[in-house]
PDB file of N, CA and C in Angstrom:
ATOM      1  N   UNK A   1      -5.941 -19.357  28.692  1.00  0.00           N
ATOM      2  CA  UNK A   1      -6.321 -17.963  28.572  1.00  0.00           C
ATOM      3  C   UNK A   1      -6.713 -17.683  27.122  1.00  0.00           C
ATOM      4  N   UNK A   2      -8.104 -16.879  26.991  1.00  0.00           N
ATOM      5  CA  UNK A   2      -8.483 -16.521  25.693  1.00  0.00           C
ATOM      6  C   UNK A   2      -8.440 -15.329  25.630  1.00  0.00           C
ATOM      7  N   UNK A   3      -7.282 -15.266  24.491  1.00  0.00           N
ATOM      8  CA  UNK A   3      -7.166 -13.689  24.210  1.00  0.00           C
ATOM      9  C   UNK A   3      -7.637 -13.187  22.429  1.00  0.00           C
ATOM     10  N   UNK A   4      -8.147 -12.389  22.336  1.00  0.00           N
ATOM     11  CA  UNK A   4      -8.920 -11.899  21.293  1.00  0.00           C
ATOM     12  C   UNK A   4      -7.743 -10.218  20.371  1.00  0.00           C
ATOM     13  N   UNK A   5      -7.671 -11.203  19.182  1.00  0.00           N
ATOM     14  CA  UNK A   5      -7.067  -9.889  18.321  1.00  0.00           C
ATOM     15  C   UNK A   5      -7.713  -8.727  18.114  1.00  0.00           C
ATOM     16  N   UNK A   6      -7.017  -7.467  18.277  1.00  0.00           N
ATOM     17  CA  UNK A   6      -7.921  -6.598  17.254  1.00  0.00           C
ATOM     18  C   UNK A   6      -7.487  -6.008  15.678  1.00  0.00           C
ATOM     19  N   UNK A   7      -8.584  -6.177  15.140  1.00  0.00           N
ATOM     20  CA  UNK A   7      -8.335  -5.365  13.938  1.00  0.00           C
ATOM     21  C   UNK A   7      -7.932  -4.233  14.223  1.00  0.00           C
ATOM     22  N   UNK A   8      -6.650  -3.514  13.431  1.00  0.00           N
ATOM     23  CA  UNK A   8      -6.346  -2.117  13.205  1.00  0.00           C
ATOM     24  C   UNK A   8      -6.182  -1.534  12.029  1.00  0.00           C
ATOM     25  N   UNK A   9      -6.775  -0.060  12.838  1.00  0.00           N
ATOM     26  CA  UNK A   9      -7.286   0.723  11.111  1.00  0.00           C
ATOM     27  C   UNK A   9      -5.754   1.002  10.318  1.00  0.00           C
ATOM     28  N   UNK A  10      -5.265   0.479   9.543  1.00  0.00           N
ATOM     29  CA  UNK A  10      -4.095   1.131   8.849  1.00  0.00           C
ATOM     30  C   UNK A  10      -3.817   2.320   7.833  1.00  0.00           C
ATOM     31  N   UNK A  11      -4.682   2.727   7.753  1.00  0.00           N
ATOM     32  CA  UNK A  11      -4.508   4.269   6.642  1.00  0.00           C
ATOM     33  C   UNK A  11      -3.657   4.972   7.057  1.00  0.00           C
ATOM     34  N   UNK A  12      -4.249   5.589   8.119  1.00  0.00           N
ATOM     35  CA  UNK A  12      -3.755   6.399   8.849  1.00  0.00           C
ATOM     36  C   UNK A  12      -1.568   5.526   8.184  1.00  0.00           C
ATOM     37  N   UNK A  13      -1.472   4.773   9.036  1.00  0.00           N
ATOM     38  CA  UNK A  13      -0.230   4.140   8.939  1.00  0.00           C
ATOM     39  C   UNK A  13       0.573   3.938   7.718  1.00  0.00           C
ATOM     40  N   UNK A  14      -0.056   3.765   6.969  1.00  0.00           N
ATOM     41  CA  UNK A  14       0.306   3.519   5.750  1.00  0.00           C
ATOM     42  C   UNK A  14       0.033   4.544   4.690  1.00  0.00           C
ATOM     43  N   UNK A  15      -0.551   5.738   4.415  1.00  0.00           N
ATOM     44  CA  UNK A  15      -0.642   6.835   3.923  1.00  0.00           C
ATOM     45  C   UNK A  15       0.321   6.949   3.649  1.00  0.00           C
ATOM     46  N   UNK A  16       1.578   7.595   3.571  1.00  0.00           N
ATOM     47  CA  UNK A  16       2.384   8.140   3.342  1.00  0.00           C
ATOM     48  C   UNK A  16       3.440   6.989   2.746  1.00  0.00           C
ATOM     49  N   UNK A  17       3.102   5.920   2.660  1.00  0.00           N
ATOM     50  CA  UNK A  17       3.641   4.903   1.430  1.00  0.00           C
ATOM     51  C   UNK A  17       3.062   4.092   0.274  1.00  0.00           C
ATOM     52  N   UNK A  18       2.111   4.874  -0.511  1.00  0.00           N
ATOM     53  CA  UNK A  18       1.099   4.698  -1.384  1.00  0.00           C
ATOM     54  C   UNK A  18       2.306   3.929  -2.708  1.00  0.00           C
ATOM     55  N   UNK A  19       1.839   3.268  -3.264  1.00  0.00           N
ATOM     56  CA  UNK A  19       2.700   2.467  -4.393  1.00  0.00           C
ATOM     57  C   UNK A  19       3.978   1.968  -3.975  1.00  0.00           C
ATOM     58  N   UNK A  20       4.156   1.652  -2.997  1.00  0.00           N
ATOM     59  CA  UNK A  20       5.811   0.955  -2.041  1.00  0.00           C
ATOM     60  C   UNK A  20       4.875  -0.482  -1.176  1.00  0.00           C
ATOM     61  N   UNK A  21       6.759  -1.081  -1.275  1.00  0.00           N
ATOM     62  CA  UNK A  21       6.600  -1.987  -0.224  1.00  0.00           C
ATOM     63  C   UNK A  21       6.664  -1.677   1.361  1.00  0.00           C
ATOM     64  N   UNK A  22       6.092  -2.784   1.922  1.00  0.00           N
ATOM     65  CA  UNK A  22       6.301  -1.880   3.535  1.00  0.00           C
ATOM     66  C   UNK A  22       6.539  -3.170   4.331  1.00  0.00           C
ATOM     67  N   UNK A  23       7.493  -3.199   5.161  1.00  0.00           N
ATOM     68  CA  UNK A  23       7.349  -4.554   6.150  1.00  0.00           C
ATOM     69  C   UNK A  23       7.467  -3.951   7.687  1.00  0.00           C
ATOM     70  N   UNK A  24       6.320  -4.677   8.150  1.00  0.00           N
ATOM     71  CA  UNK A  24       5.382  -4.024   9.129  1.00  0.00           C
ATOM     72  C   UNK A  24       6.159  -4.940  10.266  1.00  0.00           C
ATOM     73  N   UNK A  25       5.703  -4.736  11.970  1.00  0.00           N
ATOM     74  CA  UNK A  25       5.956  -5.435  12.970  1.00  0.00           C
ATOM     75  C   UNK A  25       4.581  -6.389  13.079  1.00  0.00           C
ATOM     76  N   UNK A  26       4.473  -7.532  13.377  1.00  0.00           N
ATOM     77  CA  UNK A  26       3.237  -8.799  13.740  1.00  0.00           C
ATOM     78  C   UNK A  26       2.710  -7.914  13.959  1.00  0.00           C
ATOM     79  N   UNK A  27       2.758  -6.762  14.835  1.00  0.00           N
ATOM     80  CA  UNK A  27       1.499  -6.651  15.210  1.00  0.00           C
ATOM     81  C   UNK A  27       0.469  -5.564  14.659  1.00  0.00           C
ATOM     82  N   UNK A  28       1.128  -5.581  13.555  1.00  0.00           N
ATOM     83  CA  UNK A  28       0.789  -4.651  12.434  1.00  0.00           C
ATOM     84  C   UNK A  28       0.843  -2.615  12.886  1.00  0.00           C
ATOM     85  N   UNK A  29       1.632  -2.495  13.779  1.00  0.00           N
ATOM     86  CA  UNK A  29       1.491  -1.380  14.534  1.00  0.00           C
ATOM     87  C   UNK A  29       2.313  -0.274  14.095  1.00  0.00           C
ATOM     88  N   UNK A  30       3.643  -0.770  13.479  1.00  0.00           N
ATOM     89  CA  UNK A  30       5.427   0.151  13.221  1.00  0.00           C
ATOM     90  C   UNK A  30       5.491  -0.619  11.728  1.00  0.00           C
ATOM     91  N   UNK A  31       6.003   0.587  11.080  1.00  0.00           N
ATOM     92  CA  UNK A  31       6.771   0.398   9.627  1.00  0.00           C
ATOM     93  C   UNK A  31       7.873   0.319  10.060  1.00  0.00           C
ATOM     94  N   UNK A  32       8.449  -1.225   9.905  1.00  0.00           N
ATOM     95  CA  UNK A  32       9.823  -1.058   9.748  1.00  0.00           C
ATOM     96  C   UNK A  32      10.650  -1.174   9.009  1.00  0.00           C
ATOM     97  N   UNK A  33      10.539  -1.259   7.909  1.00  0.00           N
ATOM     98  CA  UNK A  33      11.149  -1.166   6.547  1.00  0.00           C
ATOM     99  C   UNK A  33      10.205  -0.730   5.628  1.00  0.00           C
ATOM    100  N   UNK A  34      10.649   0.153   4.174  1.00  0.00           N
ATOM    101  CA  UNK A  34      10.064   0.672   3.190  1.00  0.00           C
ATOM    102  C   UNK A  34      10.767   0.769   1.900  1.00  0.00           C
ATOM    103  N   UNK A  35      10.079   0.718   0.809  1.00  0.00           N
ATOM    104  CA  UNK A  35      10.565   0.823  -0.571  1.00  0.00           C
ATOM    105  C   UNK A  35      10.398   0.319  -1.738  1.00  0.00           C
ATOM    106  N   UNK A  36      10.693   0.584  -2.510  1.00  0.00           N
ATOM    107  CA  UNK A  36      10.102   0.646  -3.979  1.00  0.00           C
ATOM    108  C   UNK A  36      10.146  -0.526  -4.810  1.00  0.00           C
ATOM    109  N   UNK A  37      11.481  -1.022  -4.165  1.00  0.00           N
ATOM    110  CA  UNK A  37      11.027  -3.139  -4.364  1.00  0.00           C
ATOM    111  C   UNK A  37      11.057  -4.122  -3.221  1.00  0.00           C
ATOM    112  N   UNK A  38      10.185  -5.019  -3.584  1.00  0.00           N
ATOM    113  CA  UNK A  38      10.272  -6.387  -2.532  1.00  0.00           C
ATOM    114  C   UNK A  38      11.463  -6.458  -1.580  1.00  0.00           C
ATOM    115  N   UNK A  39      12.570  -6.739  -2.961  1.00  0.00           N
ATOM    116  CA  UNK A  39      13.819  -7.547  -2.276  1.00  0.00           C
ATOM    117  C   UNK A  39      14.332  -6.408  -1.645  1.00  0.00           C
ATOM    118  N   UNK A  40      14.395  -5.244  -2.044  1.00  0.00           N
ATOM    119  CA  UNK A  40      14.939  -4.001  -1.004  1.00  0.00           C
ATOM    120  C   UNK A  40      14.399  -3.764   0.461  1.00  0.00           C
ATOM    121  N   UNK A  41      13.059  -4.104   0.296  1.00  0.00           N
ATOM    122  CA  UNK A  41      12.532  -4.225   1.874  1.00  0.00           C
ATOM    123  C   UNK A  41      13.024  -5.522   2.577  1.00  0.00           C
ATOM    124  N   UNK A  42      12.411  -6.356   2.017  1.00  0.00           N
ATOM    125  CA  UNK A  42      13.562  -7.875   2.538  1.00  0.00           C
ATOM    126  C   UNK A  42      14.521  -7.303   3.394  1.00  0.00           C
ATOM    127  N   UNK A  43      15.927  -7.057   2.231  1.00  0.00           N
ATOM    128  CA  UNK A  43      17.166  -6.405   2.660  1.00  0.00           C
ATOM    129  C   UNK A  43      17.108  -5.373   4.027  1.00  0.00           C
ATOM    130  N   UNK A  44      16.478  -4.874   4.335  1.00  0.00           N
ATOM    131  CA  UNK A  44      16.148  -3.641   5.036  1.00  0.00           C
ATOM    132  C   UNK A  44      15.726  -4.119   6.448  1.00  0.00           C
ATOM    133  N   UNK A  45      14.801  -4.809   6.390  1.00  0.00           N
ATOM    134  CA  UNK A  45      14.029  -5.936   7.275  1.00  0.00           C
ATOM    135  C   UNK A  45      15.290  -6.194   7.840  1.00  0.00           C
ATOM    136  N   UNK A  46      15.841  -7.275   7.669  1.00  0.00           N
ATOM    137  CA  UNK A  46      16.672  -7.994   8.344  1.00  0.00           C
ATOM    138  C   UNK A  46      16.119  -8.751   9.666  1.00  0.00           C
ATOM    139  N   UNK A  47      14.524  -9.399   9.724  1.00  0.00           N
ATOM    140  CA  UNK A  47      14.268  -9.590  10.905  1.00  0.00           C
ATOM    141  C   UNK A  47      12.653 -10.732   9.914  1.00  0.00           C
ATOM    142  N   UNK A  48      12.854 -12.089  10.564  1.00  0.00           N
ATOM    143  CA  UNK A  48      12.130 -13.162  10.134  1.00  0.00           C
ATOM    144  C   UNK A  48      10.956 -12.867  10.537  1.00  0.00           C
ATOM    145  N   UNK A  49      10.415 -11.748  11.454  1.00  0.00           N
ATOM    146  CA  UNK A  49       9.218 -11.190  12.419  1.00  0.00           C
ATOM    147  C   UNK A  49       8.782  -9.746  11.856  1.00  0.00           C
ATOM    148  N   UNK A  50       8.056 -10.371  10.592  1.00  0.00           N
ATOM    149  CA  UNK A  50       7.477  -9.002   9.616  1.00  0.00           C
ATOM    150  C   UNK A  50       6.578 -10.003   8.817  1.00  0.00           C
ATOM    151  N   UNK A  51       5.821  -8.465   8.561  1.00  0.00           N
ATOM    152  CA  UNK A  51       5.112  -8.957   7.215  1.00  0.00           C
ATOM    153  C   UNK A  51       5.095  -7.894   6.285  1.00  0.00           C
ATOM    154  N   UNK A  52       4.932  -8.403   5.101  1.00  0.00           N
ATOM    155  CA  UNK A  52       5.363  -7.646   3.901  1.00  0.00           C
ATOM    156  C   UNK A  52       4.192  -7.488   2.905  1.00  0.00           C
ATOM    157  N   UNK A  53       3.777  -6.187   2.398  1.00  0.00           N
ATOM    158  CA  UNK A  53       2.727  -5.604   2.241  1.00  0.00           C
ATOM    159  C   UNK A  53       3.079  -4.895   1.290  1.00  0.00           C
ATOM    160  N   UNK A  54       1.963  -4.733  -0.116  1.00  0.00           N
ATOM    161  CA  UNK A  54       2.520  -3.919  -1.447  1.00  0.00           C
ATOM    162  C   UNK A  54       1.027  -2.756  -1.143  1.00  0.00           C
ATOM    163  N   UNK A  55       1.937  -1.344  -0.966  1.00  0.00           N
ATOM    164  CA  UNK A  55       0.162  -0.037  -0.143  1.00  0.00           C
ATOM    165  C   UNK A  55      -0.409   0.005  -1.704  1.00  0.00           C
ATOM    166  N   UNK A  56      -1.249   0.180  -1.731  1.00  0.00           N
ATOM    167  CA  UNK A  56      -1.891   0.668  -2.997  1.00  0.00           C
ATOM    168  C   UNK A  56      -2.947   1.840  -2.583  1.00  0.00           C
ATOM    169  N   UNK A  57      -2.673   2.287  -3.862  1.00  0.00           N
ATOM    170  CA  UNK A  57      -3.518   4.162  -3.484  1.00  0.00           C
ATOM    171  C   UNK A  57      -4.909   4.012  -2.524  1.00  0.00           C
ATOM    172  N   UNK A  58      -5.179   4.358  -2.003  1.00  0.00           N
ATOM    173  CA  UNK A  58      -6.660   4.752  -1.080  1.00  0.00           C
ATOM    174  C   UNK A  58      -7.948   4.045  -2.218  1.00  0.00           C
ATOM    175  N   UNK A  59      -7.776   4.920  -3.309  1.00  0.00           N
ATOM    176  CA  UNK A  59      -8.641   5.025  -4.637  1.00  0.00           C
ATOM    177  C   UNK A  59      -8.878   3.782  -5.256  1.00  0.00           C
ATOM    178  N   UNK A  60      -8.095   2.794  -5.352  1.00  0.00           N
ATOM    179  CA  UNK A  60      -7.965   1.577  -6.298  1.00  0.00           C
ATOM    180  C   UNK A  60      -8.708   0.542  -5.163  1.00  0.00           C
ATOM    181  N   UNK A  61      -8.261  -0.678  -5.933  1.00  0.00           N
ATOM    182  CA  UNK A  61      -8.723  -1.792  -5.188  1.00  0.00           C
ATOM    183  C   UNK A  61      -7.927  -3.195  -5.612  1.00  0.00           C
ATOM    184  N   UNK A  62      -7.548  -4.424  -5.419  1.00  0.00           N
ATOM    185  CA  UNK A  62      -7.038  -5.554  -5.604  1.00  0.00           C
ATOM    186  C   UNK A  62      -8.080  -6.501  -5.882  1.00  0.00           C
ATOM    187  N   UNK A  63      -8.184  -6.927  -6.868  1.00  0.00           N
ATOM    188  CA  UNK A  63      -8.676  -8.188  -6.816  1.00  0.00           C
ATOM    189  C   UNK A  63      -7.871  -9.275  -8.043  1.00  0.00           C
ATOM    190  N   UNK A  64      -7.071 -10.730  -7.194  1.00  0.00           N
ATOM    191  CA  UNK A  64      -7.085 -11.499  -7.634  1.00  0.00           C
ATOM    192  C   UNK A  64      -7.424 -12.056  -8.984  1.00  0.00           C
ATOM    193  N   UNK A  65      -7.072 -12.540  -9.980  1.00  0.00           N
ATOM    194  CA  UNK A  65      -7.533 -13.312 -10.901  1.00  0.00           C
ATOM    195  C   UNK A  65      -6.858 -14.743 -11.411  1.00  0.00           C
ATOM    196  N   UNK A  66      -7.532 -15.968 -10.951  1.00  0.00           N
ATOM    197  CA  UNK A  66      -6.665 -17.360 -11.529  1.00  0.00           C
ATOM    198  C   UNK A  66      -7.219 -17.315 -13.057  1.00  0.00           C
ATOM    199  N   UNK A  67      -5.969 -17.757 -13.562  1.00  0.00           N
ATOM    200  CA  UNK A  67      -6.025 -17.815 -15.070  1.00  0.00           C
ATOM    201  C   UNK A  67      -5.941 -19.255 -15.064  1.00  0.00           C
TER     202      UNK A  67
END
């Protein structure tokens, strides 16, 4: 069976945790943990079935740099 992911829009979701950590469910759908450091979301989490995400403002952007 071929099953096909979808992308989901996260703003909406993640708005309201602009400069925090967030550890999300796989399926990127539920915040289930939040806060202002890594290891505090970790802590919070308590569940090997997350992913962990640093929101950054709407406005900005990330880009990488190898030194």
């Amino acid at each position: 069976m071929i099953t096909k992911e979808k992308n989901h829009d996260l703003r909406k979701l993640l708005k309201p945790y602009t400069n925090k950590w967030v550890a999300l469910s796989r399926d990127h759908r539920k915040v289930i943990a939040k806060g202002n450091e890594l290891k505090e979301v970790i802590s919070k989490a308590q569940s090997k079935d997350v992913v962990f995400l640093k929101v950054f403002p709407v406005d900005s952007f990330y880009m990488p740099k190898n030194i």
